[in-house]
N, C-alpha and C. Protein backbone atom coordinates (compact mmCIF):
# COMPACT_ATOMS: atom_id res chain seq x y z
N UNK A 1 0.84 -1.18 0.00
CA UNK A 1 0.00 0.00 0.00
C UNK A 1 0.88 1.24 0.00
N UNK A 2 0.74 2.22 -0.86
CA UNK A 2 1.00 3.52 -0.68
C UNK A 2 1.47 4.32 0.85
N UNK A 3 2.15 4.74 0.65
CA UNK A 3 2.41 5.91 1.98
C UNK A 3 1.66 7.26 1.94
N UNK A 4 0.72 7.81 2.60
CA UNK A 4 0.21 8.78 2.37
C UNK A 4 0.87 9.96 2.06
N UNK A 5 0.91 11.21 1.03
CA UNK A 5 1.23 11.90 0.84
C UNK A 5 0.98 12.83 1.88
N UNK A 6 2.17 13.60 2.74
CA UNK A 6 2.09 14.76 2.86
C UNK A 6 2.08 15.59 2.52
N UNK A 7 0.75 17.01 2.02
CA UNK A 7 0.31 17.87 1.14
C UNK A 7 1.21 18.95 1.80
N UNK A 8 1.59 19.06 3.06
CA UNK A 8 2.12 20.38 3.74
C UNK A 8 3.40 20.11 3.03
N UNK A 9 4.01 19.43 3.02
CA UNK A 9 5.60 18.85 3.21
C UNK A 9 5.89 18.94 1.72
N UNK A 10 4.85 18.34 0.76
CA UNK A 10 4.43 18.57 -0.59
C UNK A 10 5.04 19.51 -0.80
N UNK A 11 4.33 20.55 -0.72
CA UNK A 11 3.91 22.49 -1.07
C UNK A 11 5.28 22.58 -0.80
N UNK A 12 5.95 22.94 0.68
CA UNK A 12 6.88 23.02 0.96
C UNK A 12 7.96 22.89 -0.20
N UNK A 13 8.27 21.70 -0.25
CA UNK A 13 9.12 21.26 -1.13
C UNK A 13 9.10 22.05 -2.79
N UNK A 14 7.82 21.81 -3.10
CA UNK A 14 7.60 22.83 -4.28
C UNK A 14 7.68 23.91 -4.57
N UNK A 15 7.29 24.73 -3.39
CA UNK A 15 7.95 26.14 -3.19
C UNK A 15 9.33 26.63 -2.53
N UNK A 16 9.84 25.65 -2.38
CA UNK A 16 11.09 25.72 -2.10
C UNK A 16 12.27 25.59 -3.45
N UNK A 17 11.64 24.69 -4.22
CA UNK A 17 12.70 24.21 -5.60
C UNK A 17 11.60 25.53 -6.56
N UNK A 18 10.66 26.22 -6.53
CA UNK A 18 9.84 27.55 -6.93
C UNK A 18 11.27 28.24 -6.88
N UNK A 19 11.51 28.96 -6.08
CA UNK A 19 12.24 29.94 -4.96
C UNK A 19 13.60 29.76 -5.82
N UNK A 20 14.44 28.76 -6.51
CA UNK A 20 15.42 28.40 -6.27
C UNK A 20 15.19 28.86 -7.75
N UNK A 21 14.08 28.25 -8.98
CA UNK A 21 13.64 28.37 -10.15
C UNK A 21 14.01 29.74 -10.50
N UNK A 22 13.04 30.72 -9.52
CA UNK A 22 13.01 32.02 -9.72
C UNK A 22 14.05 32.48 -9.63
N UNK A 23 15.21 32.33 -8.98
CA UNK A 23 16.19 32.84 -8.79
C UNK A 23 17.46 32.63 -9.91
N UNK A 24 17.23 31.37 -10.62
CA UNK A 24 17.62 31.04 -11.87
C UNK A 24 17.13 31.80 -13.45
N UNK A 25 16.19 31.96 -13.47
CA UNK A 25 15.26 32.36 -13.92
C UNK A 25 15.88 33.83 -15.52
N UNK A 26 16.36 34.67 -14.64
CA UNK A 26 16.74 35.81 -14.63
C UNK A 26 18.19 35.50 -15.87
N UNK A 27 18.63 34.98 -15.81
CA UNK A 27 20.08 34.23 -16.48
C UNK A 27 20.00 33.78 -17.59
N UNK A 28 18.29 32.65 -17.66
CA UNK A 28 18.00 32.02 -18.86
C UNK A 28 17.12 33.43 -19.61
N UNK A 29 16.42 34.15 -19.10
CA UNK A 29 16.07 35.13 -19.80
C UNK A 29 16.57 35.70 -20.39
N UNK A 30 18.14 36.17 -19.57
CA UNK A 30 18.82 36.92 -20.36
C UNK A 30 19.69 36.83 -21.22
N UNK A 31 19.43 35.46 -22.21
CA UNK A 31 19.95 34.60 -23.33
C UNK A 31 18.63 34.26 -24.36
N UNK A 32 17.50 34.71 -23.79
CA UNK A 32 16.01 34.70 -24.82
C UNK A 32 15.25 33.37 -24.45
N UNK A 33 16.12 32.95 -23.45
CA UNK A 33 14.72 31.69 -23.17
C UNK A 33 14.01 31.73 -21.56
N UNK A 34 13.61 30.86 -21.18
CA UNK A 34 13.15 30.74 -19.95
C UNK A 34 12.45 29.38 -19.48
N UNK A 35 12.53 29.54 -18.60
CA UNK A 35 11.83 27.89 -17.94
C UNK A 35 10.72 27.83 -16.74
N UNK A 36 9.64 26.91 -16.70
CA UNK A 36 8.69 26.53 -16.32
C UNK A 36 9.23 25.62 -15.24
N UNK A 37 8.56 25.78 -13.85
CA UNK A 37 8.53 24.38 -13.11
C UNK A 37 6.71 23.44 -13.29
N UNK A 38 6.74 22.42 -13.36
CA UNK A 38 6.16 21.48 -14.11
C UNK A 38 5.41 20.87 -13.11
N UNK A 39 6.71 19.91 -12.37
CA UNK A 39 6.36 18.98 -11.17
C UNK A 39 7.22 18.76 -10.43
N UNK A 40 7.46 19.00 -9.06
CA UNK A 40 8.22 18.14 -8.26
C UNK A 40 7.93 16.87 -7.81
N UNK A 41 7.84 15.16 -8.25
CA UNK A 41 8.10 14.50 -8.45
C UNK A 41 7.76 14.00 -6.50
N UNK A 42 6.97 12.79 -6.09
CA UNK A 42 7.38 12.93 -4.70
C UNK A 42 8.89 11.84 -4.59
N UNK A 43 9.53 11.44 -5.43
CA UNK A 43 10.64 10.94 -5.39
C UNK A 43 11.75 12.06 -5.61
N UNK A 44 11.77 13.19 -5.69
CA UNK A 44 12.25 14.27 -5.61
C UNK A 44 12.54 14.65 -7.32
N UNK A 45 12.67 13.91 -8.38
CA UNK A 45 12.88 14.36 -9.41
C UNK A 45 11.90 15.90 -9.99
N UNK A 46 12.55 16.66 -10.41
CA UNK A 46 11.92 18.01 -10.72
C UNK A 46 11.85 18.30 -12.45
N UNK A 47 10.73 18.21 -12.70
CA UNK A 47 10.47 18.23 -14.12
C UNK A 47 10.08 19.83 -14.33
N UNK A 48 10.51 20.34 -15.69
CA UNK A 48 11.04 21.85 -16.01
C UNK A 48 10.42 21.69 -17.25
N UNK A 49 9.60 22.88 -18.47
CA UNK A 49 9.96 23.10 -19.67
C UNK A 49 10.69 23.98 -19.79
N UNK A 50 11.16 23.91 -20.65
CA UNK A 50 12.16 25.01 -21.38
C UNK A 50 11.03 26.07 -22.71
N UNK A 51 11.30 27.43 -22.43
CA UNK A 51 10.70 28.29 -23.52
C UNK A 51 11.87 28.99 -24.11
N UNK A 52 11.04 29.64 -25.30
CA UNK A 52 11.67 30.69 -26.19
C UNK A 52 13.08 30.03 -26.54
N UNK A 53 14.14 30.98 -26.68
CA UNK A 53 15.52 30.12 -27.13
C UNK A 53 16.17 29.05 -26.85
N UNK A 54 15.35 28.60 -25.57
CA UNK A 54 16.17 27.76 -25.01
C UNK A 54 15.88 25.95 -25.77
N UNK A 55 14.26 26.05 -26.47
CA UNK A 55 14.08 25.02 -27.73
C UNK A 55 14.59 25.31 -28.28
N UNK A 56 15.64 23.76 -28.79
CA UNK A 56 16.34 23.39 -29.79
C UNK A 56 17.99 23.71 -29.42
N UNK A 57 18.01 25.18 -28.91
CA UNK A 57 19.30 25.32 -28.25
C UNK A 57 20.08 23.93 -27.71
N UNK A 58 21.30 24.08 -28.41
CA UNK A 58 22.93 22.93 -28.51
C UNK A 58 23.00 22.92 -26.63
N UNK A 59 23.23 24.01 -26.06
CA UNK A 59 23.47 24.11 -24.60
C UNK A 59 22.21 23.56 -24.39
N UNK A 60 20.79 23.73 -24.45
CA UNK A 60 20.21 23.85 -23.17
C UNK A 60 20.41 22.54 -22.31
N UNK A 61 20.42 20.89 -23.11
CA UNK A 61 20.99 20.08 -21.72
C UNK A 61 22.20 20.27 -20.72
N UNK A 62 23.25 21.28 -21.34
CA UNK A 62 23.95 21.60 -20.44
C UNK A 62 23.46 22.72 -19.39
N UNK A 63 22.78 23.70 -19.98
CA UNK A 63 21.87 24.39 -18.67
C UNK A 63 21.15 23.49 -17.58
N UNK A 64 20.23 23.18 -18.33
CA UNK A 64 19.33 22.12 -17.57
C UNK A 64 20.49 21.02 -16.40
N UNK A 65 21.02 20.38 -16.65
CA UNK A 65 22.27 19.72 -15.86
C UNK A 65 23.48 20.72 -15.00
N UNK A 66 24.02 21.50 -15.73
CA UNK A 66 24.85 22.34 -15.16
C UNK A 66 24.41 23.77 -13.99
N UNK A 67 23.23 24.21 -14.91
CA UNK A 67 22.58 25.48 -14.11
C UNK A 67 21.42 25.01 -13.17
N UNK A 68 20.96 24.61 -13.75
CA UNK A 68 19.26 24.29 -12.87
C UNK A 68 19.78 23.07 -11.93
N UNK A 69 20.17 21.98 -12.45
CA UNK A 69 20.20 20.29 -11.58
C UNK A 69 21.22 21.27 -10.61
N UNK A 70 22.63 21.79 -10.63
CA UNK A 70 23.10 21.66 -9.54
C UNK A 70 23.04 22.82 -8.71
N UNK A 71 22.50 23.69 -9.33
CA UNK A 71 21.95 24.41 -8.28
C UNK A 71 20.61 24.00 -7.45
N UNK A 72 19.79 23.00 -7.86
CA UNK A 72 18.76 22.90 -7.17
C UNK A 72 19.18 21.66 -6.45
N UNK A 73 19.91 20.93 -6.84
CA UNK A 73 20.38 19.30 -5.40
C UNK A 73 21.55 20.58 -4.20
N UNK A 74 21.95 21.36 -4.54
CA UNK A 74 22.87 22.41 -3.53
C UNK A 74 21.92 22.47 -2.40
N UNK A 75 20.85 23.26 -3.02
CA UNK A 75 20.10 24.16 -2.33
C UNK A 75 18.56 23.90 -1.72
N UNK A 76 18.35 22.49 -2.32
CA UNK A 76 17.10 21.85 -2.18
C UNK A 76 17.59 19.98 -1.98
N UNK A 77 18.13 19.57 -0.77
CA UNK A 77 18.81 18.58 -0.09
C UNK A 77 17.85 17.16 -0.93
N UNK A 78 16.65 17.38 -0.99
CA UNK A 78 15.60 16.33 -1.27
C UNK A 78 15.64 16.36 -3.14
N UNK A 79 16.07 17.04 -3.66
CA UNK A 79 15.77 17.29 -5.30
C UNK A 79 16.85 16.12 -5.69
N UNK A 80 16.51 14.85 -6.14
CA UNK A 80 17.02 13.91 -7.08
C UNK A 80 17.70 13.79 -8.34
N UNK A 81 17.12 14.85 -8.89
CA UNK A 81 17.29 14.87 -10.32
C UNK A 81 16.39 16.39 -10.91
N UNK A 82 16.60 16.06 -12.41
CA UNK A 82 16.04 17.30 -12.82
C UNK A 82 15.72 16.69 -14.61
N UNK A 83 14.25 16.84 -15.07
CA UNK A 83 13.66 16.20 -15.87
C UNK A 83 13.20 17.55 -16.99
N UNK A 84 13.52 17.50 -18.51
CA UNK A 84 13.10 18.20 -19.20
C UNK A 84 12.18 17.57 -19.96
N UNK A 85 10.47 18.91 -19.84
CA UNK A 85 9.48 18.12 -20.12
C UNK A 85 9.54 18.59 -21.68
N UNK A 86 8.89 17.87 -22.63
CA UNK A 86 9.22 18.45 -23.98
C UNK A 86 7.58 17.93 -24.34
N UNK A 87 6.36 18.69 -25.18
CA UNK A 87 5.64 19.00 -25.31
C UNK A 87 6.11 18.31 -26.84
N UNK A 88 4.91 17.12 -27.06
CA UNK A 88 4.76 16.34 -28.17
C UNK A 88 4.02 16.64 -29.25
């Protein structure tokens, strides 16, 4: 059986890897793209889209891995990973 989700602990967590987003945020803009938080995952993986320049862009898996993943396992102890959602 399932472990019940904690909704407080949830939020928390989501607005915490929010917080960390926003603060990233500002960097990818100022290269013409930007990014979405999606889902935080309750296994901690954090799923992101990517907008504007940052589709198709050669870097953006290195953003996504280099900028976003390690700044958010730094600064958010519970964040696993980091998942780019791509719109089919």
């Amino acid at each position: 059986m399932d472990e019940p989700v904690d909704t407080k602990s949830s939020r928390d967590l989501f607005d915490r890897v929010a917080g960390v987003i926003n603060r990233i945020r500002p960097a990818v803009q100022a290269d013409g793209g930007d990014l979405e938080l999606v889902e935080v995952a309750a296994d901690g993986v954090v799923r992101v889209r990517l907008h504007g320049a940052c589709i198709g862009c050669p870097s953006s898996s290195m953003t996504l891995r280099m900028g976003i993943e390690n700044n958010l396992r730094a600064l958010v102890p519970e964040v696993t990973g980091v998942e780019q959602v791509v719109d089919a």
